[in-house]
Each structure stands twice: as structure tokens, then as C-alpha cells.
C-alpha atoms as a PDB file:
ATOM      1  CA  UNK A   1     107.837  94.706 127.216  1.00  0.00           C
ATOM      2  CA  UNK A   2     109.797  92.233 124.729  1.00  0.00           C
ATOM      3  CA  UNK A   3     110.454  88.766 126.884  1.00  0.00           C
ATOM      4  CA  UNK A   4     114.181  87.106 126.356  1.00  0.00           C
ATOM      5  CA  UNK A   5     112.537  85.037 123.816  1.00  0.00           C
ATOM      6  CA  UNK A   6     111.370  88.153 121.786  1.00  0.00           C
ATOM      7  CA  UNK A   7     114.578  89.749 122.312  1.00  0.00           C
ATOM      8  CA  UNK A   8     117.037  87.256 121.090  1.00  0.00           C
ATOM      9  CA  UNK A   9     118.914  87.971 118.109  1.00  0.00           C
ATOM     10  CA  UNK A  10     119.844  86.879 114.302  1.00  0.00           C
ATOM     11  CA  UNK A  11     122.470  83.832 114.110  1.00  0.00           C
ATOM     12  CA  UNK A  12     123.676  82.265 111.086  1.00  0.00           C
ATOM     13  CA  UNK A  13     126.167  79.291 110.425  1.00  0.00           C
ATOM     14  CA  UNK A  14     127.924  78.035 107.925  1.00  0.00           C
ATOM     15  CA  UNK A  15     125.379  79.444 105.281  1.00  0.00           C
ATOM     16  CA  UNK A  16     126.218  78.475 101.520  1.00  0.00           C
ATOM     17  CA  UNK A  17     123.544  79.392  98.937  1.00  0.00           C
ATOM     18  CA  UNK A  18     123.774  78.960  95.451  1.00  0.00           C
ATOM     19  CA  UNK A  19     121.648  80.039  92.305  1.00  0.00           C
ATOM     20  CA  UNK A  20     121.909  77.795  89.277  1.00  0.00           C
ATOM     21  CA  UNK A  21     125.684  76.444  89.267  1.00  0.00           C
ATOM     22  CA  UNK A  22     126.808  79.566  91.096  1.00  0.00           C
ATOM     23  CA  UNK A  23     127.390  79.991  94.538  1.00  0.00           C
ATOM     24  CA  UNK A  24     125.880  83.611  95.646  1.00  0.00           C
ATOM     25  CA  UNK A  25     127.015  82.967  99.369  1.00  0.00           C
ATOM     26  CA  UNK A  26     129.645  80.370 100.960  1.00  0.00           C
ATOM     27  CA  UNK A  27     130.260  79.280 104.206  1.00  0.00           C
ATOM     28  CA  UNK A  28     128.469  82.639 105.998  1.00  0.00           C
ATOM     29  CA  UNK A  29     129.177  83.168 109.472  1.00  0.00           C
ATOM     30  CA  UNK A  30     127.313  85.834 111.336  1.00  0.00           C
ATOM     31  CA  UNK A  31     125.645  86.936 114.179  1.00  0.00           C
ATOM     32  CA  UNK A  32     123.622  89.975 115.523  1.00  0.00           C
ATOM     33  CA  UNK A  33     122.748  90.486 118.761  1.00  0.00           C
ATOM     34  CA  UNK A  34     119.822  92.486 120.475  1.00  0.00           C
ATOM     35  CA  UNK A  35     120.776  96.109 120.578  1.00  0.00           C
ATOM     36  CA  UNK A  36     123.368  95.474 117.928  1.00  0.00           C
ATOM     37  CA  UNK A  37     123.277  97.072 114.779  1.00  0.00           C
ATOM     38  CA  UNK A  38     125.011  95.505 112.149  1.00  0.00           C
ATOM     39  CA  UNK A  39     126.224  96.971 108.749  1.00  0.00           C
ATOM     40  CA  UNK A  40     126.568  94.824 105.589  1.00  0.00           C
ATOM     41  CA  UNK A  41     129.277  96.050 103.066  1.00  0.00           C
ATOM     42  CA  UNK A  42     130.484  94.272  99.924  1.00  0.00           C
ATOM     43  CA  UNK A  43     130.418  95.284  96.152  1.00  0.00           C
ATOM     44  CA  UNK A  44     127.542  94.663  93.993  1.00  0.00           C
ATOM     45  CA  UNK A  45     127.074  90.838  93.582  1.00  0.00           C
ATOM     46  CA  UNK A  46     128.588  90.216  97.370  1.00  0.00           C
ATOM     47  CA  UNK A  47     125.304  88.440  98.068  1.00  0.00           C
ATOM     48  CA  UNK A  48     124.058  91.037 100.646  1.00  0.00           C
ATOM     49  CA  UNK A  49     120.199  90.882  99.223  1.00  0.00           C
ATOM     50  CA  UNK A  50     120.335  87.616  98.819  1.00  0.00           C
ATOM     51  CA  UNK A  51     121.614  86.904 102.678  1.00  0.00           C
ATOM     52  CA  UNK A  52     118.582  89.376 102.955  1.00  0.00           C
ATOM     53  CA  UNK A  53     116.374  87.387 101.700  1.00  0.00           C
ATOM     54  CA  UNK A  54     117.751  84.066 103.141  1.00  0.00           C
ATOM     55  CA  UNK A  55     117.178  85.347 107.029  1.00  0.00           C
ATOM     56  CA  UNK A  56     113.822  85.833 105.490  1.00  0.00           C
ATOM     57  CA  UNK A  57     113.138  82.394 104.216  1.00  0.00           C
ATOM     58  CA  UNK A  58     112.776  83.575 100.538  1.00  0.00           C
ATOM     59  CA  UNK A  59     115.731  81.450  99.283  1.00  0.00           C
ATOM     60  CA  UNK A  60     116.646  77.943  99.646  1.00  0.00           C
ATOM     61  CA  UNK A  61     119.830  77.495 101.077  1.00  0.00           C
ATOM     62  CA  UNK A  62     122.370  74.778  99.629  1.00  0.00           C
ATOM     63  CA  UNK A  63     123.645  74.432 103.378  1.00  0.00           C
ATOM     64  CA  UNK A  64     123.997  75.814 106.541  1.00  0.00           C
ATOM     65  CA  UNK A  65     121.363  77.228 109.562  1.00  0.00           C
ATOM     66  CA  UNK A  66     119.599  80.579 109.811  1.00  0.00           C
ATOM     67  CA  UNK A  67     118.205  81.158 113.248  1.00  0.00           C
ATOM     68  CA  UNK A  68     116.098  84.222 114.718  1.00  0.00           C
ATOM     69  CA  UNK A  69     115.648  83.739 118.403  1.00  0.00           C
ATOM     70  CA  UNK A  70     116.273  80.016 118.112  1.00  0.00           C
ATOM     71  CA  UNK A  71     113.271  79.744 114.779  1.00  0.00           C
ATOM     72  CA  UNK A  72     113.608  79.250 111.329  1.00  0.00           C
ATOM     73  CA  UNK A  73     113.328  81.846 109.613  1.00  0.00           C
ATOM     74  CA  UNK A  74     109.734  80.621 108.008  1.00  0.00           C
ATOM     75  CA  UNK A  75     108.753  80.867 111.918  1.00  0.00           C
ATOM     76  CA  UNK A  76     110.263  83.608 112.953  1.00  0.00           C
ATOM     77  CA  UNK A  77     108.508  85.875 110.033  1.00  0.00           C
ATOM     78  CA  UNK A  78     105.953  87.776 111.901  1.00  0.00           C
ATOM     79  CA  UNK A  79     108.955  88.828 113.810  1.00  0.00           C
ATOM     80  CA  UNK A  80     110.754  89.692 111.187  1.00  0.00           C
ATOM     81  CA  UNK A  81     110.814  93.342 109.678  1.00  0.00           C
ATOM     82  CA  UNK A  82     112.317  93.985 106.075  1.00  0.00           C
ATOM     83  CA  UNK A  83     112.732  97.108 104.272  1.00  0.00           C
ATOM     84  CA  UNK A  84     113.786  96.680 101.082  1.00  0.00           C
ATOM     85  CA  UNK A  85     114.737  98.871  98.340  1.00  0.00           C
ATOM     86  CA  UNK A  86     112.524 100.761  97.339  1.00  0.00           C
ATOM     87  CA  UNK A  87     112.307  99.652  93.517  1.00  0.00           C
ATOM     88  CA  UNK A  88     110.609  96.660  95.110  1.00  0.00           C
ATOM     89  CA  UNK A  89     107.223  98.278  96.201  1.00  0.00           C
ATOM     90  CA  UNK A  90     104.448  98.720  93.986  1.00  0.00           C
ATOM     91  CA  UNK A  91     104.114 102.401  94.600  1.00  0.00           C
ATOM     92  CA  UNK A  92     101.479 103.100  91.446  1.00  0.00           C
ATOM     93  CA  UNK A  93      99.261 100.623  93.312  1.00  0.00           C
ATOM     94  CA  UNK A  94      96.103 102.698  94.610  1.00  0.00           C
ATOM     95  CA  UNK A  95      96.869 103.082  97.995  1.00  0.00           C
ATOM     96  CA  UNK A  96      97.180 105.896 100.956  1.00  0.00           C
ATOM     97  CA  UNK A  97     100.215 105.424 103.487  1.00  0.00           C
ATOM     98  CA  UNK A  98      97.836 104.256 106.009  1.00  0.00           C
ATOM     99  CA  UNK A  99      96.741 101.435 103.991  1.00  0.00           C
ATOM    100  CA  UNK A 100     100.170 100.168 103.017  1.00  0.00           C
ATOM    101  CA  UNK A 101     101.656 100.161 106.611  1.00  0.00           C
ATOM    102  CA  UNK A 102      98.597  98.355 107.513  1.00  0.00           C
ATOM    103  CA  UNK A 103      98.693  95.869 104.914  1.00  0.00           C
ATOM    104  CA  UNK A 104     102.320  95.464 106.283  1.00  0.00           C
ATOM    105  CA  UNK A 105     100.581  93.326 109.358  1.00  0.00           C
ATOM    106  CA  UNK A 106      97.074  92.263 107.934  1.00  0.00           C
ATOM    107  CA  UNK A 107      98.393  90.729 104.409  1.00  0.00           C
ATOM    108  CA  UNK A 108      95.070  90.155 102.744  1.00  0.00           C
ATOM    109  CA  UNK A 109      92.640  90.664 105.681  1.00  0.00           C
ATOM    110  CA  UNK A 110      91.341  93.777 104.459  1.00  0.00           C
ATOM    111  CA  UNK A 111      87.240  92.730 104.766  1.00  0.00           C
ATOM    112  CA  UNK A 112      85.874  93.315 108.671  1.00  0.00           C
ATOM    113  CA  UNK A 113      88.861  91.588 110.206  1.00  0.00           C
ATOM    114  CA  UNK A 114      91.367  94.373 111.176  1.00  0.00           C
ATOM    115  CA  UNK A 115      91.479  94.686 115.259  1.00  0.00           C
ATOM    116  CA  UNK A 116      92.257  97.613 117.536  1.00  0.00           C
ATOM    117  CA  UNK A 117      96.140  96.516 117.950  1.00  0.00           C
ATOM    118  CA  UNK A 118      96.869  96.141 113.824  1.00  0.00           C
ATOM    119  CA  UNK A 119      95.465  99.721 113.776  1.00  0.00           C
ATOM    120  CA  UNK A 120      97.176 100.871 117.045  1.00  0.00           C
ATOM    121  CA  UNK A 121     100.482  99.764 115.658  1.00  0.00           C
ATOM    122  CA  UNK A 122      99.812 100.938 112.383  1.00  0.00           C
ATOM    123  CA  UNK A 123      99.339 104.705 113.805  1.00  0.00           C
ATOM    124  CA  UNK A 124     102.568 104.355 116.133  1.00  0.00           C
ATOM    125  CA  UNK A 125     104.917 103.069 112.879  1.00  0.00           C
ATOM    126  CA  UNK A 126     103.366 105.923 110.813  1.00  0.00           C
ATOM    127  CA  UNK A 127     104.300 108.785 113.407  1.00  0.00           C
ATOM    128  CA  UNK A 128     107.298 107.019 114.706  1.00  0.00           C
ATOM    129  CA  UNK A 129     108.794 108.398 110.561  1.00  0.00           C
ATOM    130  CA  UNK A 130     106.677 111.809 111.151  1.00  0.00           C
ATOM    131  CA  UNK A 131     104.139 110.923 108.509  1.00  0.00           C
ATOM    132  CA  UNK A 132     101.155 110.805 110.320  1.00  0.00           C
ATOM    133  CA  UNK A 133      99.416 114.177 109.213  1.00  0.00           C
ATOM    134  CA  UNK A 134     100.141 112.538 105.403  1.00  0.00           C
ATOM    135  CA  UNK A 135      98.870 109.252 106.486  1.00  0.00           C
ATOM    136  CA  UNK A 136      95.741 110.010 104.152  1.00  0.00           C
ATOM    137  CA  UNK A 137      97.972 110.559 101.204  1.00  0.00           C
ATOM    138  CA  UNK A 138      97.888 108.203  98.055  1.00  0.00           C
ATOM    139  CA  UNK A 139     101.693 106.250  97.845  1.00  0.00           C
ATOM    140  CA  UNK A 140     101.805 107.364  94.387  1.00  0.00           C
ATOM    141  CA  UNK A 141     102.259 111.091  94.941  1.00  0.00           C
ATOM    142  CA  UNK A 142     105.304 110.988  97.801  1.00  0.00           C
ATOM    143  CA  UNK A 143     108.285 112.484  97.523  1.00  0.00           C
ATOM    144  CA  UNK A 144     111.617 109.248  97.567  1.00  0.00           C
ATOM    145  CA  UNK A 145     112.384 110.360 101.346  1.00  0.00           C
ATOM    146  CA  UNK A 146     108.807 110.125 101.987  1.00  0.00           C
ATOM    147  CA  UNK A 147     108.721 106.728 100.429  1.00  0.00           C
ATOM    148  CA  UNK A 148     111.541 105.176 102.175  1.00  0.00           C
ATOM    149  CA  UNK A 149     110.043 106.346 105.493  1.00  0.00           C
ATOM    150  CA  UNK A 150     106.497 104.315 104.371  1.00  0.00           C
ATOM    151  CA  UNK A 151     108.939 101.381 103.808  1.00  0.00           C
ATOM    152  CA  UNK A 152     110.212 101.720 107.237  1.00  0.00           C
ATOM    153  CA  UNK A 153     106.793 102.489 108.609  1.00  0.00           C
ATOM    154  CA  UNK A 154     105.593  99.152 107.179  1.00  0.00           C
ATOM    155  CA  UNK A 155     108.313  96.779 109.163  1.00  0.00           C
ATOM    156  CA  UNK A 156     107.855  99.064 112.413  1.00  0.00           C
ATOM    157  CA  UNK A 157     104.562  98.274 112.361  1.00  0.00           C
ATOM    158  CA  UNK A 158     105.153  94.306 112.725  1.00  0.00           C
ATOM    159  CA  UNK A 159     106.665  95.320 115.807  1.00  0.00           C
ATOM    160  CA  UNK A 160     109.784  93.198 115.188  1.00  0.00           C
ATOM    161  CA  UNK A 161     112.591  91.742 117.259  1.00  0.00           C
ATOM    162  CA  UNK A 162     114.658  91.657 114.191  1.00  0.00           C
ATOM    163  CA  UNK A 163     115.220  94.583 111.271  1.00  0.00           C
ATOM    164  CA  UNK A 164     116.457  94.017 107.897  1.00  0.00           C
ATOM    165  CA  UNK A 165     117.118  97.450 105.571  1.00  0.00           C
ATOM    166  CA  UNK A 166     118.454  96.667 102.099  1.00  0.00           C
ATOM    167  CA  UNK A 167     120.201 100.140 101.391  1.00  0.00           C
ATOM    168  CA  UNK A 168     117.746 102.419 103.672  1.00  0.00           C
ATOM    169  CA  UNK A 169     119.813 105.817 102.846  1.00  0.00           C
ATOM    170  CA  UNK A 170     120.095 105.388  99.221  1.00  0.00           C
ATOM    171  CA  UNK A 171     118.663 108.043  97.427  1.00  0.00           C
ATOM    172  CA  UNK A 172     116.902 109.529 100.306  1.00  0.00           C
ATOM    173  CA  UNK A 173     116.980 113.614 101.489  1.00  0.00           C
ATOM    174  CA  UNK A 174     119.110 114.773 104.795  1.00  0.00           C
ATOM    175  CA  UNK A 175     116.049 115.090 106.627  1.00  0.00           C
ATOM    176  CA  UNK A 176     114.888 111.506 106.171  1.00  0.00           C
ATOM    177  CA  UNK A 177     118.523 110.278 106.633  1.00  0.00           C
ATOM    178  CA  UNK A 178     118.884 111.860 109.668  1.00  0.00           C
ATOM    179  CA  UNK A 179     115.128 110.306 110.978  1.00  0.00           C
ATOM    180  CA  UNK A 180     116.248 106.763 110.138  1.00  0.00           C
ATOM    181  CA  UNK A 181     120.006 107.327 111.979  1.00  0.00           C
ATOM    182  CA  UNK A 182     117.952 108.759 114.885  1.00  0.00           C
ATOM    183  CA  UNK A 183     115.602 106.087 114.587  1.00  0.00           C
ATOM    184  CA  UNK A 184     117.607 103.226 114.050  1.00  0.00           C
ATOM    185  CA  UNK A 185     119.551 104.044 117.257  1.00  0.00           C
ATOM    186  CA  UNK A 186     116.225 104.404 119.274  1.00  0.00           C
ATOM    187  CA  UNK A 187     115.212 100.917 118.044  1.00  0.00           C
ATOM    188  CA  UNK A 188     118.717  99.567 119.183  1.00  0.00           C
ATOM    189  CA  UNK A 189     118.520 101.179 122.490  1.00  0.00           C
ATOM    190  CA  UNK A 190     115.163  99.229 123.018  1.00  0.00           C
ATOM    191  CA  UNK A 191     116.283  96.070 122.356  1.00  0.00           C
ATOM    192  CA  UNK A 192     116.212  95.140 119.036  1.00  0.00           C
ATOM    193  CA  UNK A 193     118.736  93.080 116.357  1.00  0.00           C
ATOM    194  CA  UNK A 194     119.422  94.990 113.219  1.00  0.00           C
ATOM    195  CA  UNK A 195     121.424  94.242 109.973  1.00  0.00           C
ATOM    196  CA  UNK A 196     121.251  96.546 106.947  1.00  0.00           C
ATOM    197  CA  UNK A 197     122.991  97.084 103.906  1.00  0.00           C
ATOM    198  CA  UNK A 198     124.756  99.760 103.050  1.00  0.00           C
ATOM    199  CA  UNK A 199     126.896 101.473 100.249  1.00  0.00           C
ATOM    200  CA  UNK A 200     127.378 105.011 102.606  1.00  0.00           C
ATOM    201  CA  UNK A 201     130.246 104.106 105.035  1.00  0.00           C
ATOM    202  CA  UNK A 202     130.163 107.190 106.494  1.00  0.00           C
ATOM    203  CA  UNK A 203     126.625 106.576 107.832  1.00  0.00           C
ATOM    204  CA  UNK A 204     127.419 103.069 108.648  1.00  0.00           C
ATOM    205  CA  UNK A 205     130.443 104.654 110.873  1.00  0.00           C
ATOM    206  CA  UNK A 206     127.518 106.837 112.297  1.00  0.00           C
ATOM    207  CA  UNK A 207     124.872 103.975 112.831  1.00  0.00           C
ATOM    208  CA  UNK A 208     126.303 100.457 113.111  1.00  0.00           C
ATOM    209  CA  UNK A 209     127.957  99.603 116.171  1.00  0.00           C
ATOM    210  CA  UNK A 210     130.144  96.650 114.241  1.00  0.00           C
ATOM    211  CA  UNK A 211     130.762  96.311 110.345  1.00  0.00           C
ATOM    212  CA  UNK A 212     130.841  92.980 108.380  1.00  0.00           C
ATOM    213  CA  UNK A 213     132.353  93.265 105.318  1.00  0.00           C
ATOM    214  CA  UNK A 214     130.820  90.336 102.733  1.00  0.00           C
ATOM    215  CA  UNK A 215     131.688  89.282  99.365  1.00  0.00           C
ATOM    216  CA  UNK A 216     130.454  86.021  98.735  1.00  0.00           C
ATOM    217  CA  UNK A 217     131.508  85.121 102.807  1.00  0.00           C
ATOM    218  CA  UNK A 218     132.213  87.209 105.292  1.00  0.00           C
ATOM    219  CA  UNK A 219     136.009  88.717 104.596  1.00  0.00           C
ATOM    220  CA  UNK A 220     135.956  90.935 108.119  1.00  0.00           C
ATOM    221  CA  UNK A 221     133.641  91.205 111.028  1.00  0.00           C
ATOM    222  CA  UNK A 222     133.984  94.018 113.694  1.00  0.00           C
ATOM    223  CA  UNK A 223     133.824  97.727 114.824  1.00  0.00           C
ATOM    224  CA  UNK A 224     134.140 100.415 112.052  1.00  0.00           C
ATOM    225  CA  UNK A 225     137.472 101.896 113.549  1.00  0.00           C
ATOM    226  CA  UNK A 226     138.964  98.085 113.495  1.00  0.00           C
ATOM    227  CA  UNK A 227     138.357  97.963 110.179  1.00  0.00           C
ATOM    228  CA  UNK A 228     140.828  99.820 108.272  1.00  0.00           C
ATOM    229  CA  UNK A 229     143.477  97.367 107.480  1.00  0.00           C
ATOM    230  CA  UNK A 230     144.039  97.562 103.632  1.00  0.00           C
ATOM    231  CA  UNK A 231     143.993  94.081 103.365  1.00  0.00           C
ATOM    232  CA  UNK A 232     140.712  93.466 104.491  1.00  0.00           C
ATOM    233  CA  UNK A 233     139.456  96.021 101.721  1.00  0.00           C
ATOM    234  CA  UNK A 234     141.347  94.749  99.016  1.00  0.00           C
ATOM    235  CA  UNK A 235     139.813  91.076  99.718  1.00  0.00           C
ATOM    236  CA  UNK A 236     136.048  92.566 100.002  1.00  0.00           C
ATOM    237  CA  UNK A 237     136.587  95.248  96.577  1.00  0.00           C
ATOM    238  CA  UNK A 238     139.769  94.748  95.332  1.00  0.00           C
ATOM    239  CA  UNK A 239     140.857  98.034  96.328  1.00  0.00           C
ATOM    240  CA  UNK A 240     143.066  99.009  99.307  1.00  0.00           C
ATOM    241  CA  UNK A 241     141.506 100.941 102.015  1.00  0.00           C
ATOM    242  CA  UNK A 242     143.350 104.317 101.908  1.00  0.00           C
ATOM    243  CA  UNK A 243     142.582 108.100 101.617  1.00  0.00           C
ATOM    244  CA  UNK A 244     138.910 109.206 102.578  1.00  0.00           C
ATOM    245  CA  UNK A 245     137.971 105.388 102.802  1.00  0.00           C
ATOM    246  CA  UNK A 246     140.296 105.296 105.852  1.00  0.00           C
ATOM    247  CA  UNK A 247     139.444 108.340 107.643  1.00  0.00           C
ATOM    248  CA  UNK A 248     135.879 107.463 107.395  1.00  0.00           C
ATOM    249  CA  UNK A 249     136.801 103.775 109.189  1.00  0.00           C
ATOM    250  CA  UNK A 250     138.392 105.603 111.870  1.00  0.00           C
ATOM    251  CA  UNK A 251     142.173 104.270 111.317  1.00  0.00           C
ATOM    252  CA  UNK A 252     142.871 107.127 113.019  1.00  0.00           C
ATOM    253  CA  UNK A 253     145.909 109.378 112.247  1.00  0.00           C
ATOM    254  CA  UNK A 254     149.534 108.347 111.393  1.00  0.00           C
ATOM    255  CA  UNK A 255     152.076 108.699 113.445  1.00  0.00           C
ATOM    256  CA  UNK A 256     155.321 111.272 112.412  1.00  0.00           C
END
């Protein structure tokens, strides 16, 4: 059972990161609450990874406060879980999908020093993505679905109070999109805070419970069916939200 300290949410304020000269993120305003799920859209170069990355305490922020149930983020890491995309993982690295999820919450313990609850949550993240009679199988040999479910795996198995996903249905097979929308929904229900980015609004319709639309700071913040003024799309892309992009927002129909 998660106490109300476990269970509190993501908050950010005023959040302004820059790389270089240039100002990735300005002014960010968001917050996630537990049970929420959140859904961050923008075009490429929005700053979405890099937001990522700043709840995670990977990037220095010019100004501005990240908070996860009141912590920094550098103190809120272990309950912090992050799947990112899947480029980022070593997969030719000589490992079995056991092994990686459980190097997800032992780091470099590997020698004598893994206890009974690192393995017991290890086994529940690796059958909570129905991989567990592949568990034995190296990372090298799996199948993209397969591999975004070991990436998954790996942050269930810190047993977090906040998820991150950095494009979790890109590239990835019905079956395994329909485990994470099924899954991601279960974690909600139980409590906890999740933001993810996304490029498939129709699965964000399905999945999120608000949208926050972000290029460089945040242009619109709210349910997917509020979302459909043309304005607010033409600010975040530079295109208008019309056609298929509306019907998938919910805008519902027009009126004769």
C-alpha cells in the first residue's frame, strides 16, 4: 500500500532550460497528479525529451522547480520510472530479460548482494508485460514489441510513484500496444502519476485522461475532447487542427 507521501504526484513551475545559447524549454508549467495520465504532444524539437529528462535530474535547468512528491528530482529517483526510446538501450549488450529488468533496481550490485524483494519485483514487472516464460531469453534476439515491453518491465520493477514513457507505442505491434494501453490504465487506477510522450493522438485520446500540448512551453493543457480549437494547433505545429486531427480530439460533430 503506497502512503500519501508515495502517492503524490509530478509538479513543475516556471521551468526554463536552455542548451548552449538556446532555450529548449521556457517558462514550463505543469502538473500531474496521482491517477492522472498525462500526454505530451509537440513537434520534434518541442523539448518533450528534454522535459523528460529534466523531471529526471539529467539536465540542469536555467530556472524554475521540478518537484515529485515534494523532492527534487535527484531525490525522488528511486521513485522515478523512465522508459525511454528504445534507441537508447544497449540491446547487443549480453544480457537475458531477467537480467536487464533486474539491473533496472540493483545498478551495479550484481556480486552476492541482490535480496528477495529486487528479485520479487523483478518477476512481478516481467509478467506484469507477459514475458515471463521468455525471461531466460538474451535482449539481443527480441522481437521491437518485445523490447519495448523489457523497457517497461525495467521502470515497473522500481515500483514507482511516478512514470515517464518517451514515445512507448512507436514502432511497436497491436498486441504490445494494446498491453501498455491496458497497462497504463491499471497503473493509473492504482495510484500512480504518469506523463508520456506521444506522436499517436489517437492512442493518447485512448490513454491520457488530459493532453498538454508543448512546444518550447506549454501552448494548451486539458482533456483530449477540449482540445480541438484550431488555434491551439496552429501555435503547437503550425497547422490548424481540422479533418482526422479533429475527429480524433473529439471536437465532436458540426452542427447543420
Amino acid at each position: 500500500m503506497r502512503t500519501d507521501d508515495d502517492r503524490a504526484g509530478l509538479n513543475i513551475e516556471g521551468l526554463t532550460v536552455a542548451l548552449g545559447a538556446h532555450h529548449v524549454l521556457e517558462s514550463v508549467d505543469l502538473a500531474v497528479e496521482p491517477g492522472e495520465t498525462v500526454g505530451l504532444i509537440g513537434p520534434n524539437g518541442a523539448g518533450k525529451t528534454t522535459l523528460l529528462r529534466a523531471v529526471l535530474g539529467l539536465i540542469r535547468s536555467e530556472s524554475g522547480t521540478v518537484r515529485v512528491g515534494g523532492d527534487r528530482p535527484e531525490a525522488a529517483r528511486s521513485r522515478i520510472g523512465y522508459v525511454p526510446q528504445k534507441h537508447e538501450f544497449a540491446w547487443d549488450f549480453p544480457i537475458t530479460i531477467a537480467g536487464a529488468v533486474l539491473n533496472a533496481r540493483t545498478g551495479t550490485r550484481w556480486f552476492g548482494r541482490v535480496g528477495r524483494d529486487d528479485r520479487d519485483a523483478t518477476e512481478t514487472a516481467i509478467e506484469r508485460v507477459g514475458l515471463t516464460e521468455l525471461r531466460r531469453r538474451p535482449v539481443g534476439e527480441l522481437s521491437g514489441g518485445q523490447r519495448q515491453r523489457v523497457l517497461v518491465a525495467r521502470a515497473l520493477a522500481r515500483r514507482p510513484s511516478l512514470m515517464l514513457l518517451d514515445e512507448p507505442f512507436t514502432g511497436v505491434d497491436v498486441p504490445t500496444q494494446e498491453l501498455l494501453t491496458e497497462l497504463l490504465t491499471g497503473l493509473a487506477a492504482e495510484g500512480t502519476a504518469i506523463l508520456m510522450t506521444t506522436h499517436d493522438l489517437a492512442q493518447a485520446r485512448a490513454t491520457c485522461t488530459r493532453i498538454c500540448l508543448l512546444n518550447k512551453t506549454v501552448v494548451a493543457d486539458g482533456p483530449p475532447g477540449e482540445l480541438a480549437d484550431p488555434d491551439l494547433w496552429l501555435r503547437a505545429f503550425g497547422v490548424a487542427a481540422s479533418g482526422e486531427l479533429r475527429t480524433l480530439l473529439g471536437a465532436g460533430e458540426e452542427t447543420p
